[in-house]
Protein backbone atom coordinates (compact mmCIF):
# COMPACT_ATOMS: atom_id res chain seq x y z
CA UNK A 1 -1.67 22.12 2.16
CA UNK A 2 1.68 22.63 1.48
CA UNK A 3 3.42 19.67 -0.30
CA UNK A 4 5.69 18.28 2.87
CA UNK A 5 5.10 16.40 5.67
CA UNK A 6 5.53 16.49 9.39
CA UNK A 7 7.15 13.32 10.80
CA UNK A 8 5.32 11.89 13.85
CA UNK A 9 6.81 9.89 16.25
CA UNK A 10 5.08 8.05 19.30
CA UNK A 11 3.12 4.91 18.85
CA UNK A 12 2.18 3.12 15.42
CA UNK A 13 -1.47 4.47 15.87
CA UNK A 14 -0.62 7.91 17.23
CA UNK A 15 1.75 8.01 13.61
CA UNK A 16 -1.18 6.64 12.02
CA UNK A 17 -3.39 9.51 14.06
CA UNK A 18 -0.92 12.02 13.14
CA UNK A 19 -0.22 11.07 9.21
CA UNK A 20 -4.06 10.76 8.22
CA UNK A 21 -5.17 13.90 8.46
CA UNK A 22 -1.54 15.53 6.41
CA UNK A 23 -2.32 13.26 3.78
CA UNK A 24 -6.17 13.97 3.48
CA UNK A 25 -4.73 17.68 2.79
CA UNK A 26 -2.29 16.33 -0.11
CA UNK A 27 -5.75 15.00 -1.56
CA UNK A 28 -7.97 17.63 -1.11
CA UNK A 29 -8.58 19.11 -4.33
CA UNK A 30 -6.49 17.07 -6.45
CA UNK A 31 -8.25 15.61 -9.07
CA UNK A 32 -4.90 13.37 -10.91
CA UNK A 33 -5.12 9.83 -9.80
CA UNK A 34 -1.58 9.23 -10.06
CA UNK A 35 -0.82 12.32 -8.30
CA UNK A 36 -2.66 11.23 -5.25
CA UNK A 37 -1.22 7.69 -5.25
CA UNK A 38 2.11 8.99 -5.67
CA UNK A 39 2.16 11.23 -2.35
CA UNK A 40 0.06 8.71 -0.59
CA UNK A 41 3.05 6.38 -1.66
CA UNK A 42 5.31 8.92 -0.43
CA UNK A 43 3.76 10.02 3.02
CA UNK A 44 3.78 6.35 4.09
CA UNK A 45 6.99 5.66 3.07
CA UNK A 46 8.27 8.77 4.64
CA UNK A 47 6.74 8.31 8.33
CA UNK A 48 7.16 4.49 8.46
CA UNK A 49 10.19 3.96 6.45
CA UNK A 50 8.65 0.95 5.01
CA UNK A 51 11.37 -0.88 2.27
CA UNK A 52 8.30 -0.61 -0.57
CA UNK A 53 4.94 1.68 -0.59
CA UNK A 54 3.13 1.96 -4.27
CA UNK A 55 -0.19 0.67 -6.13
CA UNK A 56 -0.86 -1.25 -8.69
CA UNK A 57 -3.61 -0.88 -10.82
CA UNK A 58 -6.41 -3.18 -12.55
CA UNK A 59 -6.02 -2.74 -16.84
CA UNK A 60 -7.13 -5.25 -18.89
CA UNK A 61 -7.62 -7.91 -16.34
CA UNK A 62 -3.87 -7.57 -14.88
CA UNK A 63 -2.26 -5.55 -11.78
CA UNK A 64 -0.20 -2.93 -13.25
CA UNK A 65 2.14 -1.01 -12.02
CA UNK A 66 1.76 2.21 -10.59
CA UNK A 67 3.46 4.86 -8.13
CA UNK A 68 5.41 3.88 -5.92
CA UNK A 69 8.44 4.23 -3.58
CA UNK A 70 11.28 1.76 -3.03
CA UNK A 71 13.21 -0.39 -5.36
CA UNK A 72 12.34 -1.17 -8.60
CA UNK A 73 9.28 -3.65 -8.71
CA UNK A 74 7.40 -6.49 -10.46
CA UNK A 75 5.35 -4.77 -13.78
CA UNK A 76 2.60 -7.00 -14.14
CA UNK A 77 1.00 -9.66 -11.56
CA UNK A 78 -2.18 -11.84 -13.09
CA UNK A 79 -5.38 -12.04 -10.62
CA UNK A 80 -4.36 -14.44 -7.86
CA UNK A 81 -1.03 -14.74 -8.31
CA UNK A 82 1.35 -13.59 -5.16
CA UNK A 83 -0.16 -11.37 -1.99
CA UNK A 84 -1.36 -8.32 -4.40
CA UNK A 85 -2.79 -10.87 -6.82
CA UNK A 86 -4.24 -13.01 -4.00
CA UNK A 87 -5.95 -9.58 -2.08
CA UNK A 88 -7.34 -8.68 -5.59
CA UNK A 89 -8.99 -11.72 -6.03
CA UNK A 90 -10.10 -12.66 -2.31
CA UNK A 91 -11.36 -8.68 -2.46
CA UNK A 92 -10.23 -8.21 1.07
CA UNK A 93 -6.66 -7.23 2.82
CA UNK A 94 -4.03 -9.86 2.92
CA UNK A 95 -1.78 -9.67 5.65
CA UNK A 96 1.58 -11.62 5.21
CA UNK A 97 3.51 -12.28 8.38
CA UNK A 98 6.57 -13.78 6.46
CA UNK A 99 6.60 -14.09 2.81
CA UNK A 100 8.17 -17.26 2.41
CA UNK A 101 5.58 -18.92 3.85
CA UNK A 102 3.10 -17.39 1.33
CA UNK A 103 2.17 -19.76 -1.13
CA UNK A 104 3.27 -18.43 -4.30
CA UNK A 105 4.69 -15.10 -3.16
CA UNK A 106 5.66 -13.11 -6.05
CA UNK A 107 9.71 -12.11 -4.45
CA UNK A 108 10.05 -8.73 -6.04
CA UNK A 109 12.96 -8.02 -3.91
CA UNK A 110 14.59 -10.10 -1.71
CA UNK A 111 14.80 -7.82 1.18
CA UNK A 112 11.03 -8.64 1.57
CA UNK A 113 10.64 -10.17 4.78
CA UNK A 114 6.21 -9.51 5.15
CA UNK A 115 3.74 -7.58 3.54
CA UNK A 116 0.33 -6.07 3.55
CA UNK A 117 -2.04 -5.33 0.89
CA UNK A 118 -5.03 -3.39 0.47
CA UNK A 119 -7.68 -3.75 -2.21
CA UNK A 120 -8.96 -0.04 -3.60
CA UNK A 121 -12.40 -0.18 -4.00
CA UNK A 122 -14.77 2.13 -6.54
CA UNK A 123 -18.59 1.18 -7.05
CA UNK A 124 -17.92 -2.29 -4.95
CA UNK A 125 -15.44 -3.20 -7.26
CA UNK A 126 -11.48 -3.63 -7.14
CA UNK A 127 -9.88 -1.37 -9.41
CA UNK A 128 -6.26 -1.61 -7.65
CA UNK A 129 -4.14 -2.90 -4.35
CA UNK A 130 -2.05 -0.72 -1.74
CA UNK A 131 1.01 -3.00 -1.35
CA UNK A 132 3.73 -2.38 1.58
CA UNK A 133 6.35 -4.77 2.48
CA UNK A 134 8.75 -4.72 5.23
CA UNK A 135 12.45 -5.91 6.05
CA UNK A 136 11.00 -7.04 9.09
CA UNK A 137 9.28 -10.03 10.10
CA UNK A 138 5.50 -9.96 11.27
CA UNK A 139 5.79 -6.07 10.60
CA UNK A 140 2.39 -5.50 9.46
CA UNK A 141 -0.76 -6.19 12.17
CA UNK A 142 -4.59 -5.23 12.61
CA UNK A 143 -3.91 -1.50 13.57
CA UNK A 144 -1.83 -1.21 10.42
CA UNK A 145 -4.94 -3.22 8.29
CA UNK A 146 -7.53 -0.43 10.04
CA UNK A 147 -5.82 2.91 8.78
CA UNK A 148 -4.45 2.03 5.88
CA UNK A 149 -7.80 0.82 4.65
CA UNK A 150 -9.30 4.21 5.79
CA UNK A 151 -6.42 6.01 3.45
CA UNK A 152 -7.26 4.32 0.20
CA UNK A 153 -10.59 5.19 0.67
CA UNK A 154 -9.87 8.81 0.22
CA UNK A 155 -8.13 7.95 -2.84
């Protein structure tokens, strides 16, 4: 596939619908990891014009930071600490209504208003988090928790 994307409008699942299958072509045949999570970070932020798409990635017992798109973000975040910390840990999706709230939210930028993130799973175990925050309130929901699970598993 070429390397652009076709914005969808319509309903958040019928951009979800719509998204899914242009970023399975990105994938297909790339073998780079960082590659892949860098237009993965740049299709969603492109169609949903999320304030912050990227990954971080497990080394040495620590998220790390990887691609990403948005403003400049927190390096390093220990097992359990903040949303991406807590989603490692819990091994399951943390969604994050309003991040004020969340006890011991890690504020990488202040615009934050909520957040989703989405453990990356190889061999049943976590080796990195999908994070996506919002500058809106209660932005992220179940439909949101269903396809963007399906996307990191292609990755």
């Amino acid at each position: 596939m070429a390397e652009d994307l076709s914005i969808a409008s319509g309903t958040k699942e019928q951009q979800y619908h719509a998204l899914i299958p242009q970023i399975k072509g990105l994938l297909q045949g790339e073998t780079d990891q960082v590659a892949n999570l860098a237009n993965v970070a740049a299709a969603l932020k492109e169609q949903f014009h999320w304030l912050w798409v990227g990954f971080y990635i497990i080394k040495e017992d620590v998220l790390v930071l990887g691609p990403f798109q948005g403003p400049v973000a927190c390096t390093r975040i220990r097992r359990g600490k903040g949303v991406c910390g807590t989603a490692w840990a819990e091994e399951k999706t943390v969604i994050v209504p309003e991040v004020e709230k969340f006890p011991g939210h890690i504020a990488c930028s202040s615009l934050s208003k909520s957040e989703i993130v989405i453990p990356i799973f190889r061999n049943n175990q976590v080796i990195g988090v999908l994070d996506v925050d919002s500058v809106n309130l209660d932005e992220f929901d179940e439909i949101d928790q269903r396809y963007l699970e399906e996307i990191v598993r292609y990755l």
